[in-house]
C-alpha atoms as a PDB file:
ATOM      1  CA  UNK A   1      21.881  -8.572   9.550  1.00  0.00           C
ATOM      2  CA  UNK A   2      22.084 -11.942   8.898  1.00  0.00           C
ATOM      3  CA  UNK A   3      20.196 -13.917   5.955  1.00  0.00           C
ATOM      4  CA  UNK A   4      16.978 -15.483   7.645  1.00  0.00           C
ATOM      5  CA  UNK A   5      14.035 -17.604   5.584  1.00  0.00           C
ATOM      6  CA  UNK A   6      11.845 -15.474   3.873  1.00  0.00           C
ATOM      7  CA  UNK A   7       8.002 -16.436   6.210  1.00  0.00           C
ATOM      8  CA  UNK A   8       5.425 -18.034   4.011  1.00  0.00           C
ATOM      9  CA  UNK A   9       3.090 -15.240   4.288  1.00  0.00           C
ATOM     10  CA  UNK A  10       5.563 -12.236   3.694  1.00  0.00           C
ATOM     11  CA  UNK A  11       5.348  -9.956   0.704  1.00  0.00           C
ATOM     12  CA  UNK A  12       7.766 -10.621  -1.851  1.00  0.00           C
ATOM     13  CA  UNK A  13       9.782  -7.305  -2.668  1.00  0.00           C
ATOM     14  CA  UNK A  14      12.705  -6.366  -4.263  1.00  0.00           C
ATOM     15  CA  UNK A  15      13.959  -3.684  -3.344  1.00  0.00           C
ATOM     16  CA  UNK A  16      14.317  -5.667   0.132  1.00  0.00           C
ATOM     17  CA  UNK A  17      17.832  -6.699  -1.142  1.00  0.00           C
ATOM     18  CA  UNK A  18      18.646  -3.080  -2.384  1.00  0.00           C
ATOM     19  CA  UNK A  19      21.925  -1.948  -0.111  1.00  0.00           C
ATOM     20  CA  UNK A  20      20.128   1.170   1.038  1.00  0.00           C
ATOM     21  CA  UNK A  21      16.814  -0.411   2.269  1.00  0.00           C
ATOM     22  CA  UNK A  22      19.360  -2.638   4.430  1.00  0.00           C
ATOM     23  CA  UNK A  23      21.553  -0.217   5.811  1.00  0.00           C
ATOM     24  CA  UNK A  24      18.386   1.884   6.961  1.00  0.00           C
ATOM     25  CA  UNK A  25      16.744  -0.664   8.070  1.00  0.00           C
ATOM     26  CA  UNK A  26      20.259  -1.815  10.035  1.00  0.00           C
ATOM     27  CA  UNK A  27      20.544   1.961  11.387  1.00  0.00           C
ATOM     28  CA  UNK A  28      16.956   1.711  12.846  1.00  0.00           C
ATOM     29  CA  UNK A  29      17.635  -1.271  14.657  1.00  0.00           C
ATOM     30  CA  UNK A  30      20.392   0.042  16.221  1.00  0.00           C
ATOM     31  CA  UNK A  31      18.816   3.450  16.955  1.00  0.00           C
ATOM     32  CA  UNK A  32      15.673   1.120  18.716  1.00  0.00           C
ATOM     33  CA  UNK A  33      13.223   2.106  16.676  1.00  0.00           C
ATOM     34  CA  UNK A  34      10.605  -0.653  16.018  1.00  0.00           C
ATOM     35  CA  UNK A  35       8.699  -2.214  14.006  1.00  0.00           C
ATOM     36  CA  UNK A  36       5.385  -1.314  15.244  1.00  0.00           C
ATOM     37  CA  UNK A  37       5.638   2.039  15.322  1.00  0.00           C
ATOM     38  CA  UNK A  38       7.363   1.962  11.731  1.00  0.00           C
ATOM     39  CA  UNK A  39       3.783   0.341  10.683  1.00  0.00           C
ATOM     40  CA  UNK A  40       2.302   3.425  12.419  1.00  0.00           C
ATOM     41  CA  UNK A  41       4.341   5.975  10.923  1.00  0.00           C
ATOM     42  CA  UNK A  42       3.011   4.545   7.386  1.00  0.00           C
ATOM     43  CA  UNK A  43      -0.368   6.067   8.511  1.00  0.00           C
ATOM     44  CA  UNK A  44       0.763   9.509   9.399  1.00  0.00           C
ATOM     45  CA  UNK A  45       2.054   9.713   5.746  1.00  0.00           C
ATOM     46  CA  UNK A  46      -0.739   8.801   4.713  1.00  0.00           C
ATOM     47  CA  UNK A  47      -3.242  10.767   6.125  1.00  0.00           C
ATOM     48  CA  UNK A  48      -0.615  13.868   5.201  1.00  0.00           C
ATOM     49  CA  UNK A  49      -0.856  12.669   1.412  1.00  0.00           C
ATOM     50  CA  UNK A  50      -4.431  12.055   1.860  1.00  0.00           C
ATOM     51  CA  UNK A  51      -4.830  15.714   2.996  1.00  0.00           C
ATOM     52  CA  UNK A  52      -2.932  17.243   0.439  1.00  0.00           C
ATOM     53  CA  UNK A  53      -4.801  15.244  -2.542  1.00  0.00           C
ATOM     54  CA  UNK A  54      -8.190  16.382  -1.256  1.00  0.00           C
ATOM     55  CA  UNK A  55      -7.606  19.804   0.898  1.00  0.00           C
ATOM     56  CA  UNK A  56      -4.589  20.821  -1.132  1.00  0.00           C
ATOM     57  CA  UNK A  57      -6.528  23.125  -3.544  1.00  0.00           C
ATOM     58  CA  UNK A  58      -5.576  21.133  -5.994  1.00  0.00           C
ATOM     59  CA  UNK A  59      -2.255  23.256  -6.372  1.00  0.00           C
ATOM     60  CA  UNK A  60       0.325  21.412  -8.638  1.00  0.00           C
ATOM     61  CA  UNK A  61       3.156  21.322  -5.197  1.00  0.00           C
ATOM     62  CA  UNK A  62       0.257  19.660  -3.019  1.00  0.00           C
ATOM     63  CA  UNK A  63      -0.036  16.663  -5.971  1.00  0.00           C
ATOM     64  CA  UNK A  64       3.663  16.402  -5.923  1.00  0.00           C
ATOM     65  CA  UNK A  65       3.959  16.343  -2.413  1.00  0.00           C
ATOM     66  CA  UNK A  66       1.221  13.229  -1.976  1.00  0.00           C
ATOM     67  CA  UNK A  67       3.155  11.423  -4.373  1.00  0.00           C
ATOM     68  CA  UNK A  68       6.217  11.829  -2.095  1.00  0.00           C
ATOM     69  CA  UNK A  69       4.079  10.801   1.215  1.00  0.00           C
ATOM     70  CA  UNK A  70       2.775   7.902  -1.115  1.00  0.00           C
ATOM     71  CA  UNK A  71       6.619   6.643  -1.927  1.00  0.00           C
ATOM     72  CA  UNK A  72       7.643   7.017   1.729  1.00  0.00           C
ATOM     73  CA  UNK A  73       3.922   5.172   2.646  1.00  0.00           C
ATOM     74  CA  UNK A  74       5.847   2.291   1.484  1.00  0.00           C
ATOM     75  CA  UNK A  75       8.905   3.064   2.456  1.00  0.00           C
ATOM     76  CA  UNK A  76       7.794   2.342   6.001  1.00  0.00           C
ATOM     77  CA  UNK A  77       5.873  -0.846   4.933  1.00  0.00           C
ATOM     78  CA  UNK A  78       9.501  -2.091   3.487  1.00  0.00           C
ATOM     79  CA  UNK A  79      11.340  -1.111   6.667  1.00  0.00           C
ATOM     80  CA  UNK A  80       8.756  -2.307   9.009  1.00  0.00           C
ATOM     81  CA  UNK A  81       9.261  -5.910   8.040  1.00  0.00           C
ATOM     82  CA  UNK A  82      13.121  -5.678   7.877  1.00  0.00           C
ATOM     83  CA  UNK A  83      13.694  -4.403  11.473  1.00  0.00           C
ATOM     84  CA  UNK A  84      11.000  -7.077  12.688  1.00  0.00           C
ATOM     85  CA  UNK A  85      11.914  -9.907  10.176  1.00  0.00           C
ATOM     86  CA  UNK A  86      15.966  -9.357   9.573  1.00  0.00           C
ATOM     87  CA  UNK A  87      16.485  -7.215  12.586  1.00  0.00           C
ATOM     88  CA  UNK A  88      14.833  -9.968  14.884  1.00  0.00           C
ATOM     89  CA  UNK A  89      12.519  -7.294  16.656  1.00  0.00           C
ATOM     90  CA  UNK A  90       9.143  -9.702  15.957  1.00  0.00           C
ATOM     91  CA  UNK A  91       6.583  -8.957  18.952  1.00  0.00           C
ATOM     92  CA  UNK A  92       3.471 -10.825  19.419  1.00  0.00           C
ATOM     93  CA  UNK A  93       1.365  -8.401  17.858  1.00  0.00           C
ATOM     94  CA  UNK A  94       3.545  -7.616  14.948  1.00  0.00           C
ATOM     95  CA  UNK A  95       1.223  -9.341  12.422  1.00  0.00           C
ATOM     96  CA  UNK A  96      -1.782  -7.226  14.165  1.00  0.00           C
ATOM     97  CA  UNK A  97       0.517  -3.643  13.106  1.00  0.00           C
ATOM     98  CA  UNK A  98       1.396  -5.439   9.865  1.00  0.00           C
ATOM     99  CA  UNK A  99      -2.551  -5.434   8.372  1.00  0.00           C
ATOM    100  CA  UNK A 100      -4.385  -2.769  10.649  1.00  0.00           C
ATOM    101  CA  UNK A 101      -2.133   0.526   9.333  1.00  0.00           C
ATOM    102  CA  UNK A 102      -2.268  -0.835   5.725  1.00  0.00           C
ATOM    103  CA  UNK A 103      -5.835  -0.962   5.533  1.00  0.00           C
ATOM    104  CA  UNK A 104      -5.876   2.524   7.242  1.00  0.00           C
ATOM    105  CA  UNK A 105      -3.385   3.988   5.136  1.00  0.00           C
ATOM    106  CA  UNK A 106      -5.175   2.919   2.089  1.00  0.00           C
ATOM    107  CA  UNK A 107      -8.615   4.700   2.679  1.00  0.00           C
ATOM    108  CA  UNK A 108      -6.512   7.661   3.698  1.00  0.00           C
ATOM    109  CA  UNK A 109      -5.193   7.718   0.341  1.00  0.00           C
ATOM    110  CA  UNK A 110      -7.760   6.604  -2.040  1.00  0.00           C
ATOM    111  CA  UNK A 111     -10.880   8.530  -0.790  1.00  0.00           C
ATOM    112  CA  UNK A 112      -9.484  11.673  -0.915  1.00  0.00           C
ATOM    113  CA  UNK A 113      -9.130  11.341  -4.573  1.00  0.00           C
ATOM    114  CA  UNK A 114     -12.526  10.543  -5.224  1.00  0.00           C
ATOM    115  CA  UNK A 115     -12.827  14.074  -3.958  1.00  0.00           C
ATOM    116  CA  UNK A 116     -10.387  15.651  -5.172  1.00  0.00           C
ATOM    117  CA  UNK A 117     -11.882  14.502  -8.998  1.00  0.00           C
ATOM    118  CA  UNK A 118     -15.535  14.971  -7.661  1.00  0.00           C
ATOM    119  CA  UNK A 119     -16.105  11.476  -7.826  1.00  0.00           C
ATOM    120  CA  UNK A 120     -16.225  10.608  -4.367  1.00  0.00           C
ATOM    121  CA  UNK A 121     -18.355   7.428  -4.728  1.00  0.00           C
ATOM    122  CA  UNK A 122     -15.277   6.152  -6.782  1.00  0.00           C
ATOM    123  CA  UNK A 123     -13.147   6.723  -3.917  1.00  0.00           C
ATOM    124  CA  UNK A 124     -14.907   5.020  -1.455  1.00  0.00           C
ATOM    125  CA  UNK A 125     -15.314   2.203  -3.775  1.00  0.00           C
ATOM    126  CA  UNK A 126     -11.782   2.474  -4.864  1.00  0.00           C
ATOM    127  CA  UNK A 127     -11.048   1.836  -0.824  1.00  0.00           C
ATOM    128  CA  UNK A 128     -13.622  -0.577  -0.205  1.00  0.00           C
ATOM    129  CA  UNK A 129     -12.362  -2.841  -3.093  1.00  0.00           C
ATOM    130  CA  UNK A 130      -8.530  -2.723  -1.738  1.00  0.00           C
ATOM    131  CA  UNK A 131      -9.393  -3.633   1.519  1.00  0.00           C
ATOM    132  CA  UNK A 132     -11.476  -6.555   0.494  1.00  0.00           C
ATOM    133  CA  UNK A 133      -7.831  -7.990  -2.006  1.00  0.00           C
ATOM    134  CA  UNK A 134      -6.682  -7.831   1.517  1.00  0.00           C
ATOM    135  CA  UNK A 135      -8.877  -9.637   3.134  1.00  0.00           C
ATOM    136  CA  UNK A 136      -9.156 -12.276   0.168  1.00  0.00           C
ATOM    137  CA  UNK A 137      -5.810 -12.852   1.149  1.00  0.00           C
ATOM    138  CA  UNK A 138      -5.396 -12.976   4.601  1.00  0.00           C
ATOM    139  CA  UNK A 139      -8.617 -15.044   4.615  1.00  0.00           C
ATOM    140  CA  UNK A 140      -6.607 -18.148   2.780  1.00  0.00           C
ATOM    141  CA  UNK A 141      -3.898 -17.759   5.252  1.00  0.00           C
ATOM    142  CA  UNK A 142      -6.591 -18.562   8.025  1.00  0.00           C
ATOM    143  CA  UNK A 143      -7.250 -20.972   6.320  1.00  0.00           C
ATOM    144  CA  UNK A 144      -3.750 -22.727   6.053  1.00  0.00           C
ATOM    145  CA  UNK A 145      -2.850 -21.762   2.519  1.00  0.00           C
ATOM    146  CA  UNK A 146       0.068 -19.302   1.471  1.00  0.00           C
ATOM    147  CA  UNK A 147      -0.788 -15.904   1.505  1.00  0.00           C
ATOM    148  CA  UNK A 148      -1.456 -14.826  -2.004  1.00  0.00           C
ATOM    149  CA  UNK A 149      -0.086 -10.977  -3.070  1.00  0.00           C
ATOM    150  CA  UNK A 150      -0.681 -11.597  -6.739  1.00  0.00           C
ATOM    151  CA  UNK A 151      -3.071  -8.988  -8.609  1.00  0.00           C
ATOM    152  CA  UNK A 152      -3.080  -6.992 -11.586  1.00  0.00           C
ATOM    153  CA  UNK A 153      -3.383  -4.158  -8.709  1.00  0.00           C
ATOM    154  CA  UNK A 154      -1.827  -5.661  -5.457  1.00  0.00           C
ATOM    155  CA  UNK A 155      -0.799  -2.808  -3.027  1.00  0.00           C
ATOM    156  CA  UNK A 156       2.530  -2.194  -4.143  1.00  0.00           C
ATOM    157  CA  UNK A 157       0.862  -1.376  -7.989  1.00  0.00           C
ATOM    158  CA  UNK A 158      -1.847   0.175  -6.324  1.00  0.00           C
ATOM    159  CA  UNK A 159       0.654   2.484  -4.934  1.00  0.00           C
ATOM    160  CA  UNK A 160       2.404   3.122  -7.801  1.00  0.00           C
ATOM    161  CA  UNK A 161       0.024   4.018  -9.725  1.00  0.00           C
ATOM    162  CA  UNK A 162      -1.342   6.167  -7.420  1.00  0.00           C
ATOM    163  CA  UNK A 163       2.219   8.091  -7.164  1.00  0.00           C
ATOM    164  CA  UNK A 164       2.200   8.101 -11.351  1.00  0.00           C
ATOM    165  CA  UNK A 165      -1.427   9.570 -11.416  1.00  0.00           C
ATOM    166  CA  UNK A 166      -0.595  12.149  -8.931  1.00  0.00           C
ATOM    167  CA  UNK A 167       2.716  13.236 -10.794  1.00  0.00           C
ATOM    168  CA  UNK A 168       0.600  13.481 -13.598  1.00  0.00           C
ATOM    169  CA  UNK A 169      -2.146  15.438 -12.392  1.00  0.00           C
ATOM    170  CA  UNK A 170       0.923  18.026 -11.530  1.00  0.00           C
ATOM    171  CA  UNK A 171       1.745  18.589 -15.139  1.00  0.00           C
ATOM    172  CA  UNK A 172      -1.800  18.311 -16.362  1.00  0.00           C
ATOM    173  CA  UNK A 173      -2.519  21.339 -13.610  1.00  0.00           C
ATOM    174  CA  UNK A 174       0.083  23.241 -14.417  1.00  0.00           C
ATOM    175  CA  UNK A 175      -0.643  22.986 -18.023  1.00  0.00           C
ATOM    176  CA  UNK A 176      -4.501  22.626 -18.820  1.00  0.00           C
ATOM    177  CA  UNK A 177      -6.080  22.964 -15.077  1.00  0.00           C
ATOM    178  CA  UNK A 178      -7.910  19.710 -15.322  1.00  0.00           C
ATOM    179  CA  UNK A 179      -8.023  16.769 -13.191  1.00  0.00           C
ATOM    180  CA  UNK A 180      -8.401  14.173 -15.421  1.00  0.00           C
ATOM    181  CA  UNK A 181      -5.733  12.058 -14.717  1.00  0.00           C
ATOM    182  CA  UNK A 182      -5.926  11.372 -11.047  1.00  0.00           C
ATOM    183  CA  UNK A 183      -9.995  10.703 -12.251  1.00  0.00           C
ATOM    184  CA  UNK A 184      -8.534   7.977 -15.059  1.00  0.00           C
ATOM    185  CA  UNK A 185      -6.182   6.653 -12.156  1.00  0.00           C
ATOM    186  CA  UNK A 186      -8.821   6.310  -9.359  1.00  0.00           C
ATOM    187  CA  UNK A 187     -10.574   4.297 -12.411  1.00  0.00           C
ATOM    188  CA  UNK A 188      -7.926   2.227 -13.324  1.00  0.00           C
ATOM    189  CA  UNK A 189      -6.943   1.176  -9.439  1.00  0.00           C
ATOM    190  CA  UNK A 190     -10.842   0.314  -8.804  1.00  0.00           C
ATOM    191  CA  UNK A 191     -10.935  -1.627 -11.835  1.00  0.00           C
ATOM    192  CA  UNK A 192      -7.908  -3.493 -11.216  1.00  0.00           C
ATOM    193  CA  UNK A 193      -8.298  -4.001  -7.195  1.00  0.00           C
ATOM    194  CA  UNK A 194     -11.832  -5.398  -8.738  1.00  0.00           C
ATOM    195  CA  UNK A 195     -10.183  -7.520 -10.803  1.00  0.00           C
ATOM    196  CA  UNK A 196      -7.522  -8.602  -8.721  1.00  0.00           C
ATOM    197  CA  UNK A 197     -10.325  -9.584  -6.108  1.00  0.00           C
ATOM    198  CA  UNK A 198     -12.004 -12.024  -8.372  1.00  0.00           C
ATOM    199  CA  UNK A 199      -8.736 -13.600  -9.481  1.00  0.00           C
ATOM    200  CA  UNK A 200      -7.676 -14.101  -5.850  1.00  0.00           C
ATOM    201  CA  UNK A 201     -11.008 -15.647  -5.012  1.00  0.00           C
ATOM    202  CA  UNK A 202     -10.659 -17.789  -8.060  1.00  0.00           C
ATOM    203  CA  UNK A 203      -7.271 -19.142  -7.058  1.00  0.00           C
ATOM    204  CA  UNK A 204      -8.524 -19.603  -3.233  1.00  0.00           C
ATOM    205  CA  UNK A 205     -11.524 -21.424  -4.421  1.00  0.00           C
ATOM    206  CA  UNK A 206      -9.055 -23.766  -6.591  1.00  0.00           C
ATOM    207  CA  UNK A 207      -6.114 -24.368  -3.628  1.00  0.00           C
ATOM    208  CA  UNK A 208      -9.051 -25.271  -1.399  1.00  0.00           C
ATOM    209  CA  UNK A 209     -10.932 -27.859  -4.002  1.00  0.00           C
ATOM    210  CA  UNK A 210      -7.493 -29.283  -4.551  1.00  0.00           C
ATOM    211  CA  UNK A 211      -6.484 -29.539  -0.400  1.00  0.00           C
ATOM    212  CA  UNK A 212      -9.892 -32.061  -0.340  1.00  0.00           C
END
């Protein structure tokens, strides 16, 4: 693939440059997979870690296994963008597939675990207050400004330290049969997608005082 400009409101990553997200992402491309249903495939491994967080039985191979589904959650969102972006397979309603599944995928993945540590208030919460960074940010870039993904607890941290929590909660199972760290780590991501919320507003609110 060749080197194209990196679209005002695309999510910077890293590991974008990493030789094996580009071969896979080249291999897809030439197998015809696209991006779209890359987007939707994020979902289904979501809703499979989502299931095995809250239905598992809170057996140390289901945590382990949700923090896999969590990894290759965003595994898709990578690849998704690289076939459309770098692969040149953009369709009309690509930015449509590029917000919907997100917002899916993260409900599927943070309300479980309000159940799973019986706090499933927190959960909802948790889900309500990552959807609205989301929106925060999408909102500016209807308004004309760049996209912001800044945030103590943008998705990509969200996600990670939803896959730390969960490897956590394996050892703490196998060791003292608590749940007390997925509980601390459903705190921490509500805090910080709280957080990041306000800061995004706060930087909106200045780009549009200083567009005037």
């Amino acid at each position: 693939m060749s080197k194209v400009e990196e679209p005002a409101a695309r999510r910077p990553i890293a590991a974008r440059s990493s030789s094996w997200a580009i071969g896979l992402s080249k291999y897809l491309v030439r197998t015809g997979v696209t991006a779209n249903g890359i987007s939707v495939l994020s979902v289904f491994f979501a809703a499979a870690g989502g299931a095995l967080t809250g239905f598992g039985n809170q057996h140390p191979v289901a945590w382990i296994a949700a923090a896999a589904c969590v990894q290759m959650r965003l595994v898709c969102n990578l690849l998704d963008g690289m076939v459309a972006i770098e692969g040149g397979k953009k369709t009309p309603s690509g930015p449509l597939y590029n917000e919907f599944p997100d917002r899916i995928a993260d409900s599927l993945l943070l309300v479980p675990v309000g159940y799973a540590t019986g706090l499933p208030w927190l959960g909802w919460l948790c889900a309500l207050l990552a959807a609205l960074t989301a929106y925060i940010r999408v909102f500016g870039g209807s308004l004309g400004l760049p996209q912001d993904f800044s945030g103590i607890m943008a998705k990509q941290r969200r996600m990670a330290a939803l896959t730390v929590g969960l490897v956590a909660q394996t050892i703490e199972t196998v060791v003292f049969g608590t749940v007390w760290s997925l509980g601390v780590t459903l705190a921490a991501i509500t805090a910080g997608s709280l957080v990041t919320c306000i800061t995004r507003t706060i930087s909106l609110t200045g780009s549009l005082e200083d567009r005037q």
